[in-house]
PDB file of N, CA and C in Angstrom:
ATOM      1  N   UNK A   1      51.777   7.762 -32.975  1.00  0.00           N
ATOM      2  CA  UNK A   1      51.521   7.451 -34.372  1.00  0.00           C
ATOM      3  C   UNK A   1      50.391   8.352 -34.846  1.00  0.00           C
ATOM      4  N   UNK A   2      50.788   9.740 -35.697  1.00  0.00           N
ATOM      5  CA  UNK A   2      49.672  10.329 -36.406  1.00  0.00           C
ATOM      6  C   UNK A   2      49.435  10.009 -37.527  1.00  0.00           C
ATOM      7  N   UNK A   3      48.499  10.157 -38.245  1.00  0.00           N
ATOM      8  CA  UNK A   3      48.237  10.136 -39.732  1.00  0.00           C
ATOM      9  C   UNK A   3      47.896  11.829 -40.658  1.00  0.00           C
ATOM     10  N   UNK A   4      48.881  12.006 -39.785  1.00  0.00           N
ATOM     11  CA  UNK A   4      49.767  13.444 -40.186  1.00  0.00           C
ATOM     12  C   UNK A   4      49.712  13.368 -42.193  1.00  0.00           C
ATOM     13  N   UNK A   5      50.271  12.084 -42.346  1.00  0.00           N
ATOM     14  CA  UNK A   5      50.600  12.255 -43.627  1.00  0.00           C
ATOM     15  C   UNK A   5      49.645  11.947 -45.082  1.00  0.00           C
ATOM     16  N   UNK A   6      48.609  11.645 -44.295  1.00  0.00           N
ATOM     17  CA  UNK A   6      47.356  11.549 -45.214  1.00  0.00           C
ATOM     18  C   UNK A   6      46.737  12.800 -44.736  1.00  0.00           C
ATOM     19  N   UNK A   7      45.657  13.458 -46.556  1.00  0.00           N
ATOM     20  CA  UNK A   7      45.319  14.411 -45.945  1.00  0.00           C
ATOM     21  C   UNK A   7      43.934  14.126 -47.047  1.00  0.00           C
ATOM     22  N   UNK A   8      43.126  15.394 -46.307  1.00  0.00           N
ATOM     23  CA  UNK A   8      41.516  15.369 -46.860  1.00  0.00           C
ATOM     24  C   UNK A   8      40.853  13.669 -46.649  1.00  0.00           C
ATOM     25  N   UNK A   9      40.122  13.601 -48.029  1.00  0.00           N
ATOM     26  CA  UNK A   9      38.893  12.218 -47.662  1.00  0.00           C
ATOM     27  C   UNK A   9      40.035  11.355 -47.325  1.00  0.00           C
ATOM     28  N   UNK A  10      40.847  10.970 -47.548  1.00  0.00           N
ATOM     29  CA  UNK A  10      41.576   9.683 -47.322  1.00  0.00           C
ATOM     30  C   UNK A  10      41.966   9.396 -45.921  1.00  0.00           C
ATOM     31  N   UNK A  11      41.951  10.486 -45.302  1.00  0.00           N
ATOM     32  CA  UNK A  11      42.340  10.263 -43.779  1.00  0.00           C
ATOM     33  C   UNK A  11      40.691   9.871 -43.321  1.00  0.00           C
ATOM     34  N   UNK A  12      39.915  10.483 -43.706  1.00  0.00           N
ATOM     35  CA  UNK A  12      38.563  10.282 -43.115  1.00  0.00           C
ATOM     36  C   UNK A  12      38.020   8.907 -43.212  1.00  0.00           C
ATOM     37  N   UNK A  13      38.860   8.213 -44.096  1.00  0.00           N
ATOM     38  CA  UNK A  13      38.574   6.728 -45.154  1.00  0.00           C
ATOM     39  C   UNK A  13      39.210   5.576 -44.145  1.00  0.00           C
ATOM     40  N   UNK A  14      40.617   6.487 -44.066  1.00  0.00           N
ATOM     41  CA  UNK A  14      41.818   5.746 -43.244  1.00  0.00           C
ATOM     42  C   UNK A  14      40.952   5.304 -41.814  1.00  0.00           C
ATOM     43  N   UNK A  15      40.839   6.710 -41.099  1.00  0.00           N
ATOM     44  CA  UNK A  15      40.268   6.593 -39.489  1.00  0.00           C
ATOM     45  C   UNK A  15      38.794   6.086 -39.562  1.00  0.00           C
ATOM     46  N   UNK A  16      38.368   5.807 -40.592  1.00  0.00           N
ATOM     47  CA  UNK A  16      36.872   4.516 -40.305  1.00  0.00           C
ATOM     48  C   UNK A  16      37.287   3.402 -40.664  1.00  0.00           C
ATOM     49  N   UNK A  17      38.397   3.082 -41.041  1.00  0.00           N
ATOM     50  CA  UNK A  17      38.718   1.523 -41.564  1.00  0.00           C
ATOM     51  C   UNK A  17      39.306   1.448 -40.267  1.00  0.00           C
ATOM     52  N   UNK A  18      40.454   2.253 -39.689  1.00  0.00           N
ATOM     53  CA  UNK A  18      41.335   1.724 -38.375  1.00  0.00           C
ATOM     54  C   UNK A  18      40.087   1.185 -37.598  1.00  0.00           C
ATOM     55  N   UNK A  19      39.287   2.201 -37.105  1.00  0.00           N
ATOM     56  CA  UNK A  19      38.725   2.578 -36.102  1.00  0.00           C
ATOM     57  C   UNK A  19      37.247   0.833 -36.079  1.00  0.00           C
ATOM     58  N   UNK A  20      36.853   0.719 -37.163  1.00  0.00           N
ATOM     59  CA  UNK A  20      36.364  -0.112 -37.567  1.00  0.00           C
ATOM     60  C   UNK A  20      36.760  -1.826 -37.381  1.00  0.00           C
ATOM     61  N   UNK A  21      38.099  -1.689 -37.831  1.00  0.00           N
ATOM     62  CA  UNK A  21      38.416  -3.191 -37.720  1.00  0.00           C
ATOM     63  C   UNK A  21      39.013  -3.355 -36.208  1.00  0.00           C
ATOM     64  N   UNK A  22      39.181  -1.461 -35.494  1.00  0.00           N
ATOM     65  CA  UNK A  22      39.583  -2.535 -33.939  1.00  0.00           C
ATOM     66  C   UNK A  22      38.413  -2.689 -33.314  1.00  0.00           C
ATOM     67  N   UNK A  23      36.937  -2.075 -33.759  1.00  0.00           N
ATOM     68  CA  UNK A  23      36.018  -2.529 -32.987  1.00  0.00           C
ATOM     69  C   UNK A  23      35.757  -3.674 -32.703  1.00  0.00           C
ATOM     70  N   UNK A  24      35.655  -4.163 -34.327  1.00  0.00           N
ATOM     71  CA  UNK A  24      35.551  -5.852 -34.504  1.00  0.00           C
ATOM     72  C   UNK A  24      36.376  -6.585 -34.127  1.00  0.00           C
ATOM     73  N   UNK A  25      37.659  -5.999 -33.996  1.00  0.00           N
ATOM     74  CA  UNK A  25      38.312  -7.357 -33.122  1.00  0.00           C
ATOM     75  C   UNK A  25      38.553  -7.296 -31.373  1.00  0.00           C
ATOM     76  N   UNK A  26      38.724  -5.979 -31.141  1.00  0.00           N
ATOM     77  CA  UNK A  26      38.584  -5.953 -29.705  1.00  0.00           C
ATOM     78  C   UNK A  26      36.869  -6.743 -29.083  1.00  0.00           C
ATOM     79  N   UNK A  27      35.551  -6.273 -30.102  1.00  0.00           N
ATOM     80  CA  UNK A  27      34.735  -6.538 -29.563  1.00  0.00           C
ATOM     81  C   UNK A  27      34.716  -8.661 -29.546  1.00  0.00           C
ATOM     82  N   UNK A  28      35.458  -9.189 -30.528  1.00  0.00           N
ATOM     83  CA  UNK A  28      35.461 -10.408 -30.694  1.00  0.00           C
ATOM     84  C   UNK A  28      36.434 -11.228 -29.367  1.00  0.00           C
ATOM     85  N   UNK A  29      37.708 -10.558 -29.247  1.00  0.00           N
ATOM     86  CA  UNK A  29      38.582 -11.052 -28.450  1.00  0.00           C
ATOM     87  C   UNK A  29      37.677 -10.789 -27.118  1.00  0.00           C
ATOM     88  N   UNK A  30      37.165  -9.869 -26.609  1.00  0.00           N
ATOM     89  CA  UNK A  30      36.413  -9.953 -25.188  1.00  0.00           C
ATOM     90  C   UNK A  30      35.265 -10.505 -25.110  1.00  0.00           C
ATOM     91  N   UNK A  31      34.747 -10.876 -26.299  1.00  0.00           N
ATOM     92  CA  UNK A  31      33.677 -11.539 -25.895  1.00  0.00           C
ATOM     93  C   UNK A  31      34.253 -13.486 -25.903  1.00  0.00           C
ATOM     94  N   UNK A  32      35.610 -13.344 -26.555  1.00  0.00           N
ATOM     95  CA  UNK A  32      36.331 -14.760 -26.247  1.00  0.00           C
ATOM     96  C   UNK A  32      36.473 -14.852 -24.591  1.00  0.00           C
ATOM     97  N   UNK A  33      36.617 -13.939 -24.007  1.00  0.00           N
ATOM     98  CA  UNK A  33      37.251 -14.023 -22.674  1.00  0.00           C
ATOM     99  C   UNK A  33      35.934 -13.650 -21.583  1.00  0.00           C
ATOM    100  N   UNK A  34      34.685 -13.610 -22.308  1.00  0.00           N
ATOM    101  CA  UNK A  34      33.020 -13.179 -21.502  1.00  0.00           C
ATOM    102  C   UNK A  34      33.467 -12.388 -21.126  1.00  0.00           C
ATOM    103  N   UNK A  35      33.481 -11.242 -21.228  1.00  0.00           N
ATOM    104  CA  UNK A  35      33.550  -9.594 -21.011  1.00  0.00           C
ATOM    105  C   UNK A  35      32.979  -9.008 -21.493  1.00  0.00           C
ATOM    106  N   UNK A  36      31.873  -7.817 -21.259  1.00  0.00           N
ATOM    107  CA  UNK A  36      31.623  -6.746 -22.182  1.00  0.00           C
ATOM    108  C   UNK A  36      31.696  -6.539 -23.152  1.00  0.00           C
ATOM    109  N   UNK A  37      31.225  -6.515 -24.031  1.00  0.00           N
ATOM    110  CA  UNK A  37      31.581  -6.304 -25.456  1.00  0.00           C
ATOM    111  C   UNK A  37      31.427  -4.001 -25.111  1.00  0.00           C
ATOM    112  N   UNK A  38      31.006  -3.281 -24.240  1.00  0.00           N
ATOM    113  CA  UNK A  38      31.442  -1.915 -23.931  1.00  0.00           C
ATOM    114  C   UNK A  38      32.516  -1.587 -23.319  1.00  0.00           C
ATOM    115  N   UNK A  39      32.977  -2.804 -22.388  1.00  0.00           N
ATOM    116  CA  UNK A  39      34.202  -2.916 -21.964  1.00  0.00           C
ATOM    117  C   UNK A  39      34.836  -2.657 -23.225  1.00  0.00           C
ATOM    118  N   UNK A  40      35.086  -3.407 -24.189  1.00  0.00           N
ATOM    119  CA  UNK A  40      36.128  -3.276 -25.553  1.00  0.00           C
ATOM    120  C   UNK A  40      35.677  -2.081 -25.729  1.00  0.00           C
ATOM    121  N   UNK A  41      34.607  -1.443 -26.250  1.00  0.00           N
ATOM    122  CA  UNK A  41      34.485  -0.090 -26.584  1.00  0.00           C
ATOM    123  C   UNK A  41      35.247   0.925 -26.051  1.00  0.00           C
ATOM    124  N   UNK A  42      34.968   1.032 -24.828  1.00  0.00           N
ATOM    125  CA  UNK A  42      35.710   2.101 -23.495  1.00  0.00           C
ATOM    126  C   UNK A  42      37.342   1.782 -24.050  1.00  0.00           C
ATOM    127  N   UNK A  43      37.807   0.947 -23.736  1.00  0.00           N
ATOM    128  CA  UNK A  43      39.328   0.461 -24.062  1.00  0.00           C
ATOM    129  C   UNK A  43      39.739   0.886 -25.187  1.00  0.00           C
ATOM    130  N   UNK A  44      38.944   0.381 -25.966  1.00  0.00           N
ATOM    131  CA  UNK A  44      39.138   0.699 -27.639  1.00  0.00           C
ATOM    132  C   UNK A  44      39.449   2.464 -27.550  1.00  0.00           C
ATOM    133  N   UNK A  45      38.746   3.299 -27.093  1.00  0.00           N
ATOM    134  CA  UNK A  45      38.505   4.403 -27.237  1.00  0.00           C
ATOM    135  C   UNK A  45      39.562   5.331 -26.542  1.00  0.00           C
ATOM    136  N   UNK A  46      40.465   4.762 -25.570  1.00  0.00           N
ATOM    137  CA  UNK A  46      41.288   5.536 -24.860  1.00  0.00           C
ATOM    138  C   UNK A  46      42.296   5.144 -25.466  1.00  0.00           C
ATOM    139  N   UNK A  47      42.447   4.035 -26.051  1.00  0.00           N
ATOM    140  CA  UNK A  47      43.829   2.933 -26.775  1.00  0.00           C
ATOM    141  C   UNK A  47      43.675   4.411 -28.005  1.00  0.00           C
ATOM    142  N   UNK A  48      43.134   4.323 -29.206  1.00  0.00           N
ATOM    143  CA  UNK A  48      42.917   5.086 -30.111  1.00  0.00           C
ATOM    144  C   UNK A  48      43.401   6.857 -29.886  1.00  0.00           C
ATOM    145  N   UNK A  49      42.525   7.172 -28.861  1.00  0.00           N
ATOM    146  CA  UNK A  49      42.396   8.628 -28.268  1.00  0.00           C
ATOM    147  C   UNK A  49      43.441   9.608 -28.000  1.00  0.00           C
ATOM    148  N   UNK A  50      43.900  10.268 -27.747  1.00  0.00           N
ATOM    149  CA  UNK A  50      44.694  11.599 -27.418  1.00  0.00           C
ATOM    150  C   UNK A  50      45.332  10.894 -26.332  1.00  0.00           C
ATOM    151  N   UNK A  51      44.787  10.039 -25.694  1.00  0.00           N
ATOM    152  CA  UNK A  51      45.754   9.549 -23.996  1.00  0.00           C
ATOM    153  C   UNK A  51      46.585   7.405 -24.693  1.00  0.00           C
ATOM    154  N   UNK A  52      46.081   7.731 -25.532  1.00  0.00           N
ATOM    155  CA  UNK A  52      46.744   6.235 -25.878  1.00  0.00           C
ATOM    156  C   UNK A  52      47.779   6.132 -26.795  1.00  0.00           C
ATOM    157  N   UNK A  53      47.784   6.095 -28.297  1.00  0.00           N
ATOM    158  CA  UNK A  53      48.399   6.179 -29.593  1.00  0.00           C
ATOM    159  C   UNK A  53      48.202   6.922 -30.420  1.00  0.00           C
ATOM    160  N   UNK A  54      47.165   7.697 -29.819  1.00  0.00           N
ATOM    161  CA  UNK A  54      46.889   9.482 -30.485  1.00  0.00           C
ATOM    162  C   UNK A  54      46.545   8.980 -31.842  1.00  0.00           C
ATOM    163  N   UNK A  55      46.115   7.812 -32.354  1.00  0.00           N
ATOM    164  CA  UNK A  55      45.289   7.640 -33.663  1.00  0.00           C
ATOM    165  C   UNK A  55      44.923   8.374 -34.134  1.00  0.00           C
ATOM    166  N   UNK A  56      43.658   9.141 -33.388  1.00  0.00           N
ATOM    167  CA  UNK A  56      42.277  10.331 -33.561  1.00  0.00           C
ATOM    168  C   UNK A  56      42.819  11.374 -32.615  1.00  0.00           C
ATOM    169  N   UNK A  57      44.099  11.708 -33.025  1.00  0.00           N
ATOM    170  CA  UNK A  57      44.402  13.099 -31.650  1.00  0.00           C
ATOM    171  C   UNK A  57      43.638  14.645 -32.037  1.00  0.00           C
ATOM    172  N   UNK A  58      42.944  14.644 -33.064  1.00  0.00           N
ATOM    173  CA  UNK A  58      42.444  16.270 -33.026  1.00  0.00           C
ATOM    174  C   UNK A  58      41.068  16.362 -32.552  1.00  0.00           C
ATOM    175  N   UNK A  59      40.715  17.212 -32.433  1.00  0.00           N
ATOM    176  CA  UNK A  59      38.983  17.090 -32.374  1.00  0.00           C
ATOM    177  C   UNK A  59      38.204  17.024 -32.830  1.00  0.00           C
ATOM    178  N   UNK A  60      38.731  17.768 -34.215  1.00  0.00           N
ATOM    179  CA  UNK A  60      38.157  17.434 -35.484  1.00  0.00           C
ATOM    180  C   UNK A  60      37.469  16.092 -36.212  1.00  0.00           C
ATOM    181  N   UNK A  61      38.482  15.217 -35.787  1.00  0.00           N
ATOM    182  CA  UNK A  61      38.521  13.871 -36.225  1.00  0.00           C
ATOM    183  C   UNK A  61      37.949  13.270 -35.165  1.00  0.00           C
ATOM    184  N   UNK A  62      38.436  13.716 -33.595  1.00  0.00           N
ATOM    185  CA  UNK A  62      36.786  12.911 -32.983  1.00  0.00           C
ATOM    186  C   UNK A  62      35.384  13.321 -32.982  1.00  0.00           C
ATOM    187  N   UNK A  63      35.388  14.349 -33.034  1.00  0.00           N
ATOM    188  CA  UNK A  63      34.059  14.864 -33.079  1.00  0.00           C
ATOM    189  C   UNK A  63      33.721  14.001 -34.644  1.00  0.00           C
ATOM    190  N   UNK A  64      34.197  13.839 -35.576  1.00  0.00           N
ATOM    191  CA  UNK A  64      33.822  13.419 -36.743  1.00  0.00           C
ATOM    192  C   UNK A  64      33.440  11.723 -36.567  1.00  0.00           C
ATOM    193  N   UNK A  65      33.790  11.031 -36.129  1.00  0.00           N
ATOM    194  CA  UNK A  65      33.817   9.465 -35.608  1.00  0.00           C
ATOM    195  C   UNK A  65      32.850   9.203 -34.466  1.00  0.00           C
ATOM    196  N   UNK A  66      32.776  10.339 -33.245  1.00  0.00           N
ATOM    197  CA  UNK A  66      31.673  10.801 -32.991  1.00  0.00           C
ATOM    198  C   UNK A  66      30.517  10.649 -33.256  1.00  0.00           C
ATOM    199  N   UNK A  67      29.765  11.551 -33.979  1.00  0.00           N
ATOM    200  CA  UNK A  67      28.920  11.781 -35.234  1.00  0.00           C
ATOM    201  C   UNK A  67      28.518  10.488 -35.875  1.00  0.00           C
ATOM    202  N   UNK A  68      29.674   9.748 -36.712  1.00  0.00           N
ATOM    203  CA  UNK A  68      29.392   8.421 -37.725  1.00  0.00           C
ATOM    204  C   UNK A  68      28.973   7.821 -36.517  1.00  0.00           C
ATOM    205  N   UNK A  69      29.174   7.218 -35.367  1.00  0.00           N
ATOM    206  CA  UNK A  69      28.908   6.303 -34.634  1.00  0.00           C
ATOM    207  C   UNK A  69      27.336   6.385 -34.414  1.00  0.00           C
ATOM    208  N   UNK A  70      26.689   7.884 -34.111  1.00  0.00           N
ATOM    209  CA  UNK A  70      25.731   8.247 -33.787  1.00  0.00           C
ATOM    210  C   UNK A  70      24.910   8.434 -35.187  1.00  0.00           C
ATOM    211  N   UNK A  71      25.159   8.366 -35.957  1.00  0.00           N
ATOM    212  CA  UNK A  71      24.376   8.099 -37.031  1.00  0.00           C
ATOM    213  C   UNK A  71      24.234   6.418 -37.161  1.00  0.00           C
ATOM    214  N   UNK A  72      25.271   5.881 -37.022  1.00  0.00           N
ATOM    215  CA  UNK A  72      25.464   4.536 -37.033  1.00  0.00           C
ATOM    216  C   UNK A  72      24.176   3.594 -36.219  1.00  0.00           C
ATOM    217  N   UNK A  73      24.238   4.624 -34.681  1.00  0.00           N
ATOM    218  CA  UNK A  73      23.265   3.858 -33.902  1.00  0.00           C
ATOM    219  C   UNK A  73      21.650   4.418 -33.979  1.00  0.00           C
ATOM    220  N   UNK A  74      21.538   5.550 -34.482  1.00  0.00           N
ATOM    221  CA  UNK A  74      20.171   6.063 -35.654  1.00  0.00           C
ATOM    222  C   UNK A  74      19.756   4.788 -36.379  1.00  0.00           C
ATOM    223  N   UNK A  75      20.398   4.414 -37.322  1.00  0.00           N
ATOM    224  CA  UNK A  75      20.073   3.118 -38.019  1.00  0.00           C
ATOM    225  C   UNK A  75      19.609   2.223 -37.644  1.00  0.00           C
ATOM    226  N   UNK A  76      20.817   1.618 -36.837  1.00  0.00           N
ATOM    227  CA  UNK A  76      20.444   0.068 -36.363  1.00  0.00           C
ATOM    228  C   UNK A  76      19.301   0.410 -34.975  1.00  0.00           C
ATOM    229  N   UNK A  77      18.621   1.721 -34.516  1.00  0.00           N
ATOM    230  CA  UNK A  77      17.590   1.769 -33.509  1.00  0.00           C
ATOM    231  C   UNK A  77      16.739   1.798 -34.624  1.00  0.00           C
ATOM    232  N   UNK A  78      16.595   2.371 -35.794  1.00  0.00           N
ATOM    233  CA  UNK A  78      15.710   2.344 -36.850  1.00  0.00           C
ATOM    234  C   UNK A  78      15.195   1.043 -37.343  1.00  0.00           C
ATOM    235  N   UNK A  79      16.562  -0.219 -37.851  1.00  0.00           N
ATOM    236  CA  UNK A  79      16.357  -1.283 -38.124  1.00  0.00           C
ATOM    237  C   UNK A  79      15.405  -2.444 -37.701  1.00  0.00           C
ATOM    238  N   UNK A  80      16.087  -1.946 -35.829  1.00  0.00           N
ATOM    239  CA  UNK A  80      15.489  -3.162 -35.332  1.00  0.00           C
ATOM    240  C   UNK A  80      13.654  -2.606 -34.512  1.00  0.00           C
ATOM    241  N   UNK A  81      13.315  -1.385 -34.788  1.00  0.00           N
ATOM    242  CA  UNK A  81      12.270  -1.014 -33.826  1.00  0.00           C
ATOM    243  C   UNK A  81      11.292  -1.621 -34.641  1.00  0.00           C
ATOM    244  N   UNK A  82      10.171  -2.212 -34.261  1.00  0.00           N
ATOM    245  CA  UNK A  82       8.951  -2.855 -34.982  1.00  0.00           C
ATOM    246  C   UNK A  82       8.115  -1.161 -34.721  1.00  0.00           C
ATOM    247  N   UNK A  83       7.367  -0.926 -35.832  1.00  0.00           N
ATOM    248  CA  UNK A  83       6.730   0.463 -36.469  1.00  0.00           C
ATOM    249  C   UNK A  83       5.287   0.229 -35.615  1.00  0.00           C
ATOM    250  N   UNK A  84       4.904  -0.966 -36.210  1.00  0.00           N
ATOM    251  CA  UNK A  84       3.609  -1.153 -35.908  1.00  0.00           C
ATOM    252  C   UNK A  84       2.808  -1.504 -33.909  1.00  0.00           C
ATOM    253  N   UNK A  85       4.380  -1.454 -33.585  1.00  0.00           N
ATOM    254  CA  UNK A  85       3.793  -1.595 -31.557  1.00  0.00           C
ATOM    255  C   UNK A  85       4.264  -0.511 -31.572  1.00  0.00           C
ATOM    256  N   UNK A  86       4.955   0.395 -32.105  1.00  0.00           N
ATOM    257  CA  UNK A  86       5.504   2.111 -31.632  1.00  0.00           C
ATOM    258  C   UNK A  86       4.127   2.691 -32.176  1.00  0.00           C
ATOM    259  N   UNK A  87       3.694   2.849 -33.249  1.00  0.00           N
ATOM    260  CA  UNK A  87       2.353   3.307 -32.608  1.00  0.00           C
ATOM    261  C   UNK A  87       1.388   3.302 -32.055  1.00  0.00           C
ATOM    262  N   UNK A  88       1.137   1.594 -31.916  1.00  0.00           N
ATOM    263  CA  UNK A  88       0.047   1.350 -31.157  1.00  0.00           C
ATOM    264  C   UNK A  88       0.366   1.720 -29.293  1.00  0.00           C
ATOM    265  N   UNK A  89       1.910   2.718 -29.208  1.00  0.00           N
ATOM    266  CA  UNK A  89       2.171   2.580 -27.981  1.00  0.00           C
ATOM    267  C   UNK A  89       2.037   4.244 -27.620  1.00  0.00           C
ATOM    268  N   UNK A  90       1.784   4.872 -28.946  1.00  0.00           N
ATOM    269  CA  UNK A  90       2.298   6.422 -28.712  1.00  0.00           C
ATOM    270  C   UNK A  90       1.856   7.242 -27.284  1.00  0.00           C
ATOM    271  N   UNK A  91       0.564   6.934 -26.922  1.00  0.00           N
ATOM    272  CA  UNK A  91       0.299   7.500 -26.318  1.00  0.00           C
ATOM    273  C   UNK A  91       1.035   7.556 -24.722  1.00  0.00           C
ATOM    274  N   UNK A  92       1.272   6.165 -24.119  1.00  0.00           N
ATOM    275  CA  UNK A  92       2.297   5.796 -23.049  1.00  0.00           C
ATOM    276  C   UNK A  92       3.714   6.609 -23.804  1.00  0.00           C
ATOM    277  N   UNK A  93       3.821   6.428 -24.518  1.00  0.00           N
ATOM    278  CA  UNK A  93       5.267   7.439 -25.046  1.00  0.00           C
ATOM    279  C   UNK A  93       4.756   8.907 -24.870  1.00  0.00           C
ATOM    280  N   UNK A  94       4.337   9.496 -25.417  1.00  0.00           N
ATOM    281  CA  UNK A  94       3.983  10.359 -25.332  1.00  0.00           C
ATOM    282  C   UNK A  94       3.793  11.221 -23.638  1.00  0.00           C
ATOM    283  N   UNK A  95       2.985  10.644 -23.014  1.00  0.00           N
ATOM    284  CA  UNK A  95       2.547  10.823 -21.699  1.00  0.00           C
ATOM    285  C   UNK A  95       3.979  10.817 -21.032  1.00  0.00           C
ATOM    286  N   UNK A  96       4.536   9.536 -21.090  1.00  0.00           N
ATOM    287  CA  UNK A  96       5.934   9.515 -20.509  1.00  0.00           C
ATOM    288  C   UNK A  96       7.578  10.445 -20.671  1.00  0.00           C
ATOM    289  N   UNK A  97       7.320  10.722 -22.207  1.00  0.00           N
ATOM    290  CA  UNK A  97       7.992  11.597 -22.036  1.00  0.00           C
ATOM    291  C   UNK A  97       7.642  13.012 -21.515  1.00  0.00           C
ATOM    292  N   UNK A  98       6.398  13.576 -21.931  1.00  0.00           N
ATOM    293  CA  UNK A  98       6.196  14.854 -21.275  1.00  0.00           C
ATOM    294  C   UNK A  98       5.830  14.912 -19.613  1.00  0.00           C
ATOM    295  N   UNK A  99       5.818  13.565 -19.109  1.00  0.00           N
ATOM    296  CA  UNK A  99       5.904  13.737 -17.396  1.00  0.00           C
ATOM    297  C   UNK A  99       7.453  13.820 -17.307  1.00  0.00           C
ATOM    298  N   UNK A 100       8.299  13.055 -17.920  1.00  0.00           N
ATOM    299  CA  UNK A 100       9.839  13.226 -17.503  1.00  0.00           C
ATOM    300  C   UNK A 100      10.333  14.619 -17.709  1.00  0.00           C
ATOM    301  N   UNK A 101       9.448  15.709 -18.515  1.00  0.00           N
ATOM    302  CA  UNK A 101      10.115  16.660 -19.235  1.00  0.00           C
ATOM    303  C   UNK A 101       9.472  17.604 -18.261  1.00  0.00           C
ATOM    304  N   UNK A 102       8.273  17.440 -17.649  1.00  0.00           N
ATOM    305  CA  UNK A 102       7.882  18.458 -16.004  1.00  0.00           C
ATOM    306  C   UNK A 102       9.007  18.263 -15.148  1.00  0.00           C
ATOM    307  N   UNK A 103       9.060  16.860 -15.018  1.00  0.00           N
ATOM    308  CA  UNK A 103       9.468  16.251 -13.623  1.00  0.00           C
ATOM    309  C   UNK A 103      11.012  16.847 -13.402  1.00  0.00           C
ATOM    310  N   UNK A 104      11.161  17.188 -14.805  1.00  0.00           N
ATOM    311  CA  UNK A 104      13.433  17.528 -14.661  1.00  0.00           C
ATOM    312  C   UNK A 104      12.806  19.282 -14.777  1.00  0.00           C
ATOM    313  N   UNK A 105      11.701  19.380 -15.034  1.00  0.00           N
ATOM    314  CA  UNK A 105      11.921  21.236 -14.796  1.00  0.00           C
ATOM    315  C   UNK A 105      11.766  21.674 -13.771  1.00  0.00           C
ATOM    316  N   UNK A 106      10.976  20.574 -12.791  1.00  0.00           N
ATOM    317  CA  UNK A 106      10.290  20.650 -11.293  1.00  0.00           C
ATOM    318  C   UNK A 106      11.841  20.666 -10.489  1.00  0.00           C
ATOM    319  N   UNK A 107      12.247  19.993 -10.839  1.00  0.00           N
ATOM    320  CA  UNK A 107      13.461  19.124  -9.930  1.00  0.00           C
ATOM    321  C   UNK A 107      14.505  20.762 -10.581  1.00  0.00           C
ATOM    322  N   UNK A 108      15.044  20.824 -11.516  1.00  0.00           N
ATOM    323  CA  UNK A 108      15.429  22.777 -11.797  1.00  0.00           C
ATOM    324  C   UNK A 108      15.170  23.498 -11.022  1.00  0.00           C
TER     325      UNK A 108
END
């Protein structure tokens, strides 16, 4: 099943509404059955994908869904981070990331 026959924004409209309402229900039905709610993700994603019903078969269109997801999770890490303990923490951040950023050039 392609969506061959929609073309420009409307396919882009189409494949966030599909892609959208099976999150929400795959993620609802497995969490009926205590499973993963990434379990549904993973599933979701091969069901959809080039190896399932070829929904999103170009690359174009995954790399694009891709992207929204990762902007998606920009946000909601934005939403939920409290501002005021991220700075009072910078410096342990700080320190920590630039020892991890020796430690993987050491280990190179």
């Amino acid at each position: 099943m392609d969506l061959i026959f929609l073309t420009g924004f409307h396919t882009s409209i189409t494949l966030i509404c599909i892609v959208g309402l099976a999150v929400v229900v795959s993620g609802f039905l497995l969490k009926k059955i205590k499973q993963p709610t990434l379990l549904a993700y993973i599933l979701l994603g091969v069901l959809i994908g080039q190896h399932g019903f070829d929904l999103i078969g170009d690359e174009t269109s995954i790399r694009y869904v891709g992207e929204l997801g990762i902007i998606l999770l920009f946000f909601f890490i934005g939403m939920e981070i409290d501002l005021y303990s991220f700075v009072g923490n910078w410096r342990l951040a700080l320190f920590g990331t630039l020892g991890q950023f020796l430690l993987s050039i050491g280990v190179v």
